[in-house]
ModelCIF file with pLDDT and N, C-alpha, C, O atoms, coordinates in Angstrom:
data_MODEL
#
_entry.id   MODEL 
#
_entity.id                         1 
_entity.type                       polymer 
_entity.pdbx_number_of_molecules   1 
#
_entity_poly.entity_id                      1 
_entity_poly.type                           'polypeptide(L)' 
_entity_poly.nstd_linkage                   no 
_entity_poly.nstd_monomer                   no 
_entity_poly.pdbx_seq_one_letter_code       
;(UNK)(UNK)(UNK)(UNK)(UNK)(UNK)(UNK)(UNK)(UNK)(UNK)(UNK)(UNK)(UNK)(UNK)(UNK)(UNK)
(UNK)(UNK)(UNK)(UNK)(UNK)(UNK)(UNK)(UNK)(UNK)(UNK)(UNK)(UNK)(UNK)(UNK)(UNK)(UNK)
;
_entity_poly.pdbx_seq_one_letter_code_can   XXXXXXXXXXXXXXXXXXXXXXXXXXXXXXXX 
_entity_poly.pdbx_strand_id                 A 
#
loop_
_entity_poly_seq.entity_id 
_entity_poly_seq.num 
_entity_poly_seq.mon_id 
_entity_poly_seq.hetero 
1 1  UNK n 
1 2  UNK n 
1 3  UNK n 
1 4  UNK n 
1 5  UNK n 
1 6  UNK n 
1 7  UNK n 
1 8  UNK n 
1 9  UNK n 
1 10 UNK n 
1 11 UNK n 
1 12 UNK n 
1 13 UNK n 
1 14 UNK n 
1 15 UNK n 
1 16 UNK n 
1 17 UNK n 
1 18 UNK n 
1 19 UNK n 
1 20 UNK n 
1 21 UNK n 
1 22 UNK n 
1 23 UNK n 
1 24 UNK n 
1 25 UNK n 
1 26 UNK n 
1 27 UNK n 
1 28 UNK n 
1 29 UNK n 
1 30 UNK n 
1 31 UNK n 
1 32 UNK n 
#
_struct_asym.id          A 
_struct_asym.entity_id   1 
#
loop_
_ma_qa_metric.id 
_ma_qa_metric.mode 
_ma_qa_metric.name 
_ma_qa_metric.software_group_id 
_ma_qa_metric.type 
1 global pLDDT . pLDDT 
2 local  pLDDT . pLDDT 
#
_ma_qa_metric_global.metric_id      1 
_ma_qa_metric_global.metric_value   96.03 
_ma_qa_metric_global.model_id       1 
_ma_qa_metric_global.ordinal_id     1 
#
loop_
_ma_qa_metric_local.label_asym_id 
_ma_qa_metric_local.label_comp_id 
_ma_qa_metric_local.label_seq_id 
_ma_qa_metric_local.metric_id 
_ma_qa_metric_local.metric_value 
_ma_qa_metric_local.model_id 
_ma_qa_metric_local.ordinal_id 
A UNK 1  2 94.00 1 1  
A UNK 2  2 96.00 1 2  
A UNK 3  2 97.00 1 3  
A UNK 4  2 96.00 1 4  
A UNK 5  2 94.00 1 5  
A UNK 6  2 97.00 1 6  
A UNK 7  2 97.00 1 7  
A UNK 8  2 94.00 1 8  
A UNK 9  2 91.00 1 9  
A UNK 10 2 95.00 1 10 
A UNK 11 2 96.00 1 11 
A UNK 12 2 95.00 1 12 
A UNK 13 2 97.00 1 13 
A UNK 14 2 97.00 1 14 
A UNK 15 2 97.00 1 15 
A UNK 16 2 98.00 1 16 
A UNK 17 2 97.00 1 17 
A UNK 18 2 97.00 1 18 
A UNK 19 2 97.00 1 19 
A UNK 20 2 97.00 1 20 
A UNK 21 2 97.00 1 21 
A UNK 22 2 97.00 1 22 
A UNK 23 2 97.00 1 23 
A UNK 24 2 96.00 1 24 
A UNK 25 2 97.00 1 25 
A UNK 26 2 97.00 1 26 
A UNK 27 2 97.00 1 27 
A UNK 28 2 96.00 1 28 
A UNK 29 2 97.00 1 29 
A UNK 30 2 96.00 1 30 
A UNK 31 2 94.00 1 31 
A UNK 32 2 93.00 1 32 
#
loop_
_atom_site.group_PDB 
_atom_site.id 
_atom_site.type_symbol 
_atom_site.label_atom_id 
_atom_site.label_alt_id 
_atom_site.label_comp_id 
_atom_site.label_asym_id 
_atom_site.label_entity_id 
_atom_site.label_seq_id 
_atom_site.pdbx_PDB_ins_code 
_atom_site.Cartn_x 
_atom_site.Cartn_y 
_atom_site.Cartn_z 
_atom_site.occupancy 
_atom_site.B_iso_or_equiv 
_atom_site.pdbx_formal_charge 
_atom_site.auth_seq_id 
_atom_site.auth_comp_id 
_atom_site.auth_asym_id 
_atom_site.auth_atom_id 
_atom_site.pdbx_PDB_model_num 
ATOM 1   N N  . UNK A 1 1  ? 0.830   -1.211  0.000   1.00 94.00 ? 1  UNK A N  1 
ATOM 2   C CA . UNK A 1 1  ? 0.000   0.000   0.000   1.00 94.00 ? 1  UNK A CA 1 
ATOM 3   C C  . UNK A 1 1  ? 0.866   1.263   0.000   1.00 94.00 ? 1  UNK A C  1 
ATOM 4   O O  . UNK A 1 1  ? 0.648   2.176   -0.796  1.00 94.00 ? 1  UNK A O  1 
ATOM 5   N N  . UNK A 1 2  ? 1.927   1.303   0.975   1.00 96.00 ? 2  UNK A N  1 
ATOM 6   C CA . UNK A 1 2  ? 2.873   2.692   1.261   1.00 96.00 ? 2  UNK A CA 1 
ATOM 7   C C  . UNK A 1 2  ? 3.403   2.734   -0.442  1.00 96.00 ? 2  UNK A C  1 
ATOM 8   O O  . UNK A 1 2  ? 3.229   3.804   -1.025  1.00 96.00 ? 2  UNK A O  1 
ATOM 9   N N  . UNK A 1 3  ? 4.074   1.519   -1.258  1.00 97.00 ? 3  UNK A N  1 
ATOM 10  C CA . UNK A 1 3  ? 4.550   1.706   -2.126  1.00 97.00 ? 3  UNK A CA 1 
ATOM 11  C C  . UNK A 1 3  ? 4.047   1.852   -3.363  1.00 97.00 ? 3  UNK A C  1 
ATOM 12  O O  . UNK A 1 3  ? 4.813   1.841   -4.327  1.00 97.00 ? 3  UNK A O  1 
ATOM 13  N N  . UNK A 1 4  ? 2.587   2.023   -3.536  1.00 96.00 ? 4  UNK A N  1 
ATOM 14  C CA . UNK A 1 4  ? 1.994   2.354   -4.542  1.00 96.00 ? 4  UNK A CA 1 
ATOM 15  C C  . UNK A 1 4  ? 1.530   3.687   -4.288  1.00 96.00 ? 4  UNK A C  1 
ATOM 16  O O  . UNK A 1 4  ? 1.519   4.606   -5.108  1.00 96.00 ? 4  UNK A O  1 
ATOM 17  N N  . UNK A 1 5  ? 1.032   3.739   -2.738  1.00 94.00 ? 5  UNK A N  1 
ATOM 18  C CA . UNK A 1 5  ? 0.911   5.347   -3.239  1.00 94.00 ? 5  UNK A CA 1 
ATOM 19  C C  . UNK A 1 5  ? 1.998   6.457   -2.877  1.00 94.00 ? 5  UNK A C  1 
ATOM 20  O O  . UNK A 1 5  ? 1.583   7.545   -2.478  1.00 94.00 ? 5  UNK A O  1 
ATOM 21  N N  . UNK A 1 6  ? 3.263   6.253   -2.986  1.00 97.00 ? 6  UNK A N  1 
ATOM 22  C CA . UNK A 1 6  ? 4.414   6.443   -3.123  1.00 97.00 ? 6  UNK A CA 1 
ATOM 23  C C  . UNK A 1 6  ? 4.670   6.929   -4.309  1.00 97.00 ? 6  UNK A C  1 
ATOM 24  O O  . UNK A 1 6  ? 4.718   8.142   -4.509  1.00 97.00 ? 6  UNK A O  1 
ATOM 25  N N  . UNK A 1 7  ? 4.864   6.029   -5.244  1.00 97.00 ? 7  UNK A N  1 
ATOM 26  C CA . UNK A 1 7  ? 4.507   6.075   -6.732  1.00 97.00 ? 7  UNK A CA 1 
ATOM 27  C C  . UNK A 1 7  ? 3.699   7.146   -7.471  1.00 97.00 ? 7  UNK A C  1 
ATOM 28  O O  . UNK A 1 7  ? 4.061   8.021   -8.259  1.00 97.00 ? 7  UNK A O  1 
ATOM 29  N N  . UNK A 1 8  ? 2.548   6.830   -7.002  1.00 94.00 ? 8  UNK A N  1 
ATOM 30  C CA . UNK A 1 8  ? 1.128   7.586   -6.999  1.00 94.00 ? 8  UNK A CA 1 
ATOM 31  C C  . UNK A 1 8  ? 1.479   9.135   -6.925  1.00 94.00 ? 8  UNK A C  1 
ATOM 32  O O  . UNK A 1 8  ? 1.475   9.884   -7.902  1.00 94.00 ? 8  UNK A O  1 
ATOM 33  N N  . UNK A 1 9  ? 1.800   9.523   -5.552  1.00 91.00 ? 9  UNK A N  1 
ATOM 34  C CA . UNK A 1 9  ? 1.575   10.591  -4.993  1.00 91.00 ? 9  UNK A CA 1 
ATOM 35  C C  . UNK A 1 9  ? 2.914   11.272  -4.442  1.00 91.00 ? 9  UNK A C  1 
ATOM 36  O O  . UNK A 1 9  ? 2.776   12.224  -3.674  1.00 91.00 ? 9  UNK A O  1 
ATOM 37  N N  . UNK A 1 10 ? 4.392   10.782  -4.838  1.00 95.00 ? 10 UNK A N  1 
ATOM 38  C CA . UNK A 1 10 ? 5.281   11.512  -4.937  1.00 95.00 ? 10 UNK A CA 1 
ATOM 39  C C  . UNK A 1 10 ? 6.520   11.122  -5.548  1.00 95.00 ? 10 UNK A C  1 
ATOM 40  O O  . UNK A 1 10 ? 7.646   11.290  -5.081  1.00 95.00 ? 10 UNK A O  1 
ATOM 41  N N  . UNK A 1 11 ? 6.173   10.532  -6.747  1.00 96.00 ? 11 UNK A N  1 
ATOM 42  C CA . UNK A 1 11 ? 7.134   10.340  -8.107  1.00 96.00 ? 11 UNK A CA 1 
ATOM 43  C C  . UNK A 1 11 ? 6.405   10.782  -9.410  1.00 96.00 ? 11 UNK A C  1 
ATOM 44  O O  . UNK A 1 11 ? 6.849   11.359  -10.403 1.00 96.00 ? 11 UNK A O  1 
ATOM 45  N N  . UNK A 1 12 ? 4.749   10.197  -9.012  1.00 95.00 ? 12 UNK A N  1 
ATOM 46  C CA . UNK A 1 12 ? 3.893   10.094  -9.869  1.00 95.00 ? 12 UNK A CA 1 
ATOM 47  C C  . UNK A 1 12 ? 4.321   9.427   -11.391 1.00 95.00 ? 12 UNK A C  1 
ATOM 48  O O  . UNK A 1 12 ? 4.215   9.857   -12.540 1.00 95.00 ? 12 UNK A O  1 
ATOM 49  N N  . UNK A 1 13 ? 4.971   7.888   -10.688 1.00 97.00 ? 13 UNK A N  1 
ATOM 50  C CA . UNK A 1 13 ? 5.114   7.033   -11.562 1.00 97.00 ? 13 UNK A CA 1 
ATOM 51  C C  . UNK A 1 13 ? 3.796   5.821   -11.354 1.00 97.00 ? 13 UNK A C  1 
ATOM 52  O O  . UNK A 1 13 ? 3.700   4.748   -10.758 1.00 97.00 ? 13 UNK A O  1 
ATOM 53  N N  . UNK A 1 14 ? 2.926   6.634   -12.167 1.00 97.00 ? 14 UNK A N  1 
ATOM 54  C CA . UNK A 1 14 ? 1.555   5.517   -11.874 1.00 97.00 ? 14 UNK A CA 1 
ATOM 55  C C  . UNK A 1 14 ? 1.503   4.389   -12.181 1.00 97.00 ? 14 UNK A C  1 
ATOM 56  O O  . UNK A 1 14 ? 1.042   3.584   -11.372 1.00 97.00 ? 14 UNK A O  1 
ATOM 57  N N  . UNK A 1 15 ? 2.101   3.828   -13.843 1.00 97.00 ? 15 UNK A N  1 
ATOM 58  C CA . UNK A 1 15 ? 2.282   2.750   -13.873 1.00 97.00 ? 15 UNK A CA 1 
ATOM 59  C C  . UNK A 1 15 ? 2.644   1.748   -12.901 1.00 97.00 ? 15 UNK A C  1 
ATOM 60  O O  . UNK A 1 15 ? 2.021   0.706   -12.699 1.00 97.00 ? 15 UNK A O  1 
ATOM 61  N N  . UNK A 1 16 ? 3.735   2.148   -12.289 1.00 98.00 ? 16 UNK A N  1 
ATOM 62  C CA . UNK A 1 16 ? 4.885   1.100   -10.865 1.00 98.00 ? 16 UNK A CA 1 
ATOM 63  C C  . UNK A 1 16 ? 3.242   1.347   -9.927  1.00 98.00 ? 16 UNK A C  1 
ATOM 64  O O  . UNK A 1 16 ? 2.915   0.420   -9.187  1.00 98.00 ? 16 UNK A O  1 
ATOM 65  N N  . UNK A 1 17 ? 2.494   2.332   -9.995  1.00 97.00 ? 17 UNK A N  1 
ATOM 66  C CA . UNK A 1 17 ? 1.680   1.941   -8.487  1.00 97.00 ? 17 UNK A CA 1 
ATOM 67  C C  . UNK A 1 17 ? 0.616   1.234   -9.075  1.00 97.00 ? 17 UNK A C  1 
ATOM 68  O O  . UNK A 1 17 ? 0.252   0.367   -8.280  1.00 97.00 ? 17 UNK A O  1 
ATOM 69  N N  . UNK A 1 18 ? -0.029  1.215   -10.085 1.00 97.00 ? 18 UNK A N  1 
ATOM 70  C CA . UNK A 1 18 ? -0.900  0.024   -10.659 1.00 97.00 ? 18 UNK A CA 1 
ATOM 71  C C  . UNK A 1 18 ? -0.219  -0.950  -10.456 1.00 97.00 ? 18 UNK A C  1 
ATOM 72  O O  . UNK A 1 18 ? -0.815  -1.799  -9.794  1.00 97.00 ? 18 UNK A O  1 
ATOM 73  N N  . UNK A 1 19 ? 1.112   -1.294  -10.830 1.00 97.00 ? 19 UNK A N  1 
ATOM 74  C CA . UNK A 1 19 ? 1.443   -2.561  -10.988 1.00 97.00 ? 19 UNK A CA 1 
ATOM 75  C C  . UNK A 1 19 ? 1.501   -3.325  -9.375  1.00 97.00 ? 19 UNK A C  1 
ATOM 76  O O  . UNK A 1 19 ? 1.196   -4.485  -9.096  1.00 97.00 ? 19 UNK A O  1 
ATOM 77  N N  . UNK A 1 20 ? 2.080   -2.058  -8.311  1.00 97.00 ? 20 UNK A N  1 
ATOM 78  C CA . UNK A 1 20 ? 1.894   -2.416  -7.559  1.00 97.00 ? 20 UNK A CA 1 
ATOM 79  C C  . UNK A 1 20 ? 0.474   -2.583  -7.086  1.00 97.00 ? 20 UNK A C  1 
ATOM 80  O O  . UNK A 1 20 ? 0.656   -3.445  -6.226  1.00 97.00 ? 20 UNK A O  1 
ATOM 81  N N  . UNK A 1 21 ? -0.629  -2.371  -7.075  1.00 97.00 ? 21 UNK A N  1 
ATOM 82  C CA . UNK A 1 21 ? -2.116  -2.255  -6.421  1.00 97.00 ? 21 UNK A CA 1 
ATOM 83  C C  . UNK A 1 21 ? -2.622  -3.514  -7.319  1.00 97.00 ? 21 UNK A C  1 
ATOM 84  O O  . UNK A 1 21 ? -3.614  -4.139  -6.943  1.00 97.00 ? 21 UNK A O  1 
ATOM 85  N N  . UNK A 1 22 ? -1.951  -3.872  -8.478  1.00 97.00 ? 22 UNK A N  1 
ATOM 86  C CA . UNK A 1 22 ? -2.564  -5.334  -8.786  1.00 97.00 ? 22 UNK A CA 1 
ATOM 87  C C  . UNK A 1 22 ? -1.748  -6.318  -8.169  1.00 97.00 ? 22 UNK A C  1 
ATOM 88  O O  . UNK A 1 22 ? -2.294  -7.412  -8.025  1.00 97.00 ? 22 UNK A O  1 
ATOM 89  N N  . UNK A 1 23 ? -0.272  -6.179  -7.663  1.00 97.00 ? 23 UNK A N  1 
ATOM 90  C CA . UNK A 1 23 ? 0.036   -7.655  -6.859  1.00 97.00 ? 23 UNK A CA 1 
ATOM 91  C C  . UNK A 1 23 ? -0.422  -7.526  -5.714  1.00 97.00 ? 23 UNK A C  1 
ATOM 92  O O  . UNK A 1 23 ? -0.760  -8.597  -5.211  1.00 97.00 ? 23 UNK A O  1 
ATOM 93  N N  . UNK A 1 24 ? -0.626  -6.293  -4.857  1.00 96.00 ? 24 UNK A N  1 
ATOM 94  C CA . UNK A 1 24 ? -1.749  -6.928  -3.633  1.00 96.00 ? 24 UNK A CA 1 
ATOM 95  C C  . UNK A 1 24 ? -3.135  -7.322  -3.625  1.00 96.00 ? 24 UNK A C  1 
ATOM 96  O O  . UNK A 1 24 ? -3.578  -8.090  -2.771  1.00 96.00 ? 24 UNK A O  1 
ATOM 97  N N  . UNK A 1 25 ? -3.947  -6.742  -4.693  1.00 97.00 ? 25 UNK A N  1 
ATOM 98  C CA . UNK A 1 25 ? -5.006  -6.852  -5.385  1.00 97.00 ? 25 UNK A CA 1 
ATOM 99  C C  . UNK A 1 25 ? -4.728  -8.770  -4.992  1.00 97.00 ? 25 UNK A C  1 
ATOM 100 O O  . UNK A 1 25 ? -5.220  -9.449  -4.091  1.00 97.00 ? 25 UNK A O  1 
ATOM 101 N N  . UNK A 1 26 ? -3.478  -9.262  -6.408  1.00 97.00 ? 26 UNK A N  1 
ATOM 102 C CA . UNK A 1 26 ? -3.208  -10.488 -6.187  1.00 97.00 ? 26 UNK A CA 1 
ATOM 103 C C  . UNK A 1 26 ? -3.101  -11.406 -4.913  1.00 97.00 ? 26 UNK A C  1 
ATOM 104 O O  . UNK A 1 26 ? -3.598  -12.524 -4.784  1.00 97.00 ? 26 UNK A O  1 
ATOM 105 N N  . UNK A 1 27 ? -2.253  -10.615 -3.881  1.00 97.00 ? 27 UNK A N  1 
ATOM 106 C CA . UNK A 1 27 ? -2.046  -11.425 -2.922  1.00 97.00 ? 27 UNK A CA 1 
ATOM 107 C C  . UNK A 1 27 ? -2.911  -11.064 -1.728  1.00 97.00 ? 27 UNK A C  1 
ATOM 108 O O  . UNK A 1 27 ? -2.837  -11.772 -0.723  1.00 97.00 ? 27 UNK A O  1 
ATOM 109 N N  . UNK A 1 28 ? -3.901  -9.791  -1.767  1.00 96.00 ? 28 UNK A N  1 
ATOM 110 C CA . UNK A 1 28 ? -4.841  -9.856  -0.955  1.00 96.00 ? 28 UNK A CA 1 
ATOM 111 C C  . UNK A 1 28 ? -6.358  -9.308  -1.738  1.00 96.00 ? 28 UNK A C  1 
ATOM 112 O O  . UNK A 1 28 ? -6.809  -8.162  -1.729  1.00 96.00 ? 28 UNK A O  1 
ATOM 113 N N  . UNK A 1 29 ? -6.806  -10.244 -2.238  1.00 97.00 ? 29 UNK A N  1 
ATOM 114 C CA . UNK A 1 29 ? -8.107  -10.208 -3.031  1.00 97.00 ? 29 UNK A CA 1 
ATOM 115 C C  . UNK A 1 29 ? -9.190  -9.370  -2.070  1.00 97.00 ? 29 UNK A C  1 
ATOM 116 O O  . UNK A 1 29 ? -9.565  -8.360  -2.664  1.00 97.00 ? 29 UNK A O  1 
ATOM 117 N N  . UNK A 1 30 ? -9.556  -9.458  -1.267  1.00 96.00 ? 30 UNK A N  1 
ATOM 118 C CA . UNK A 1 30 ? -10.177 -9.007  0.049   1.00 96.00 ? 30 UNK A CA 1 
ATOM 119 C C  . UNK A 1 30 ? -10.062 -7.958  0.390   1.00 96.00 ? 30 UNK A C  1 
ATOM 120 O O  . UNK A 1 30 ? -10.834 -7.601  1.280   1.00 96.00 ? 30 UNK A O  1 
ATOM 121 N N  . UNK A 1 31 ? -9.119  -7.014  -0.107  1.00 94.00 ? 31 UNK A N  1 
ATOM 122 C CA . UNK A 1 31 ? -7.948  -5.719  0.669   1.00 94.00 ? 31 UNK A CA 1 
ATOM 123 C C  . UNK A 1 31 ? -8.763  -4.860  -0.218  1.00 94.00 ? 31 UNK A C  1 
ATOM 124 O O  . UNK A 1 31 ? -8.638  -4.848  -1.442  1.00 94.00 ? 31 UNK A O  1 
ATOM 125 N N  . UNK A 1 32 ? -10.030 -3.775  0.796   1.00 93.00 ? 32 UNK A N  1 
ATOM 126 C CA . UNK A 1 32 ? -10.955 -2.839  0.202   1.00 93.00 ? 32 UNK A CA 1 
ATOM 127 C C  . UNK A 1 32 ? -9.283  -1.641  -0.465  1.00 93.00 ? 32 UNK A C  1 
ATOM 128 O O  . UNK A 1 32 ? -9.480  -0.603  -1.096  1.00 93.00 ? 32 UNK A O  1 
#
């Protein structure tokens, strides 16, 4: 979570935070 919106919200390399928000997506399906 810290490292996507990291990405997100102070590199604003969105791609890397999608990619990241789909492997927890992946590894926590459940995770509102």
């Amino acid at each position: 979570l810290i490292t996507a919106e990291f990405y997100s919200n102070a590199t604003g390399e969105l791609d890397k935070a999608a990619h990241t928000c789909e492997a927890l997506i992946e590894s926590y399906p459940r995770d509102a």
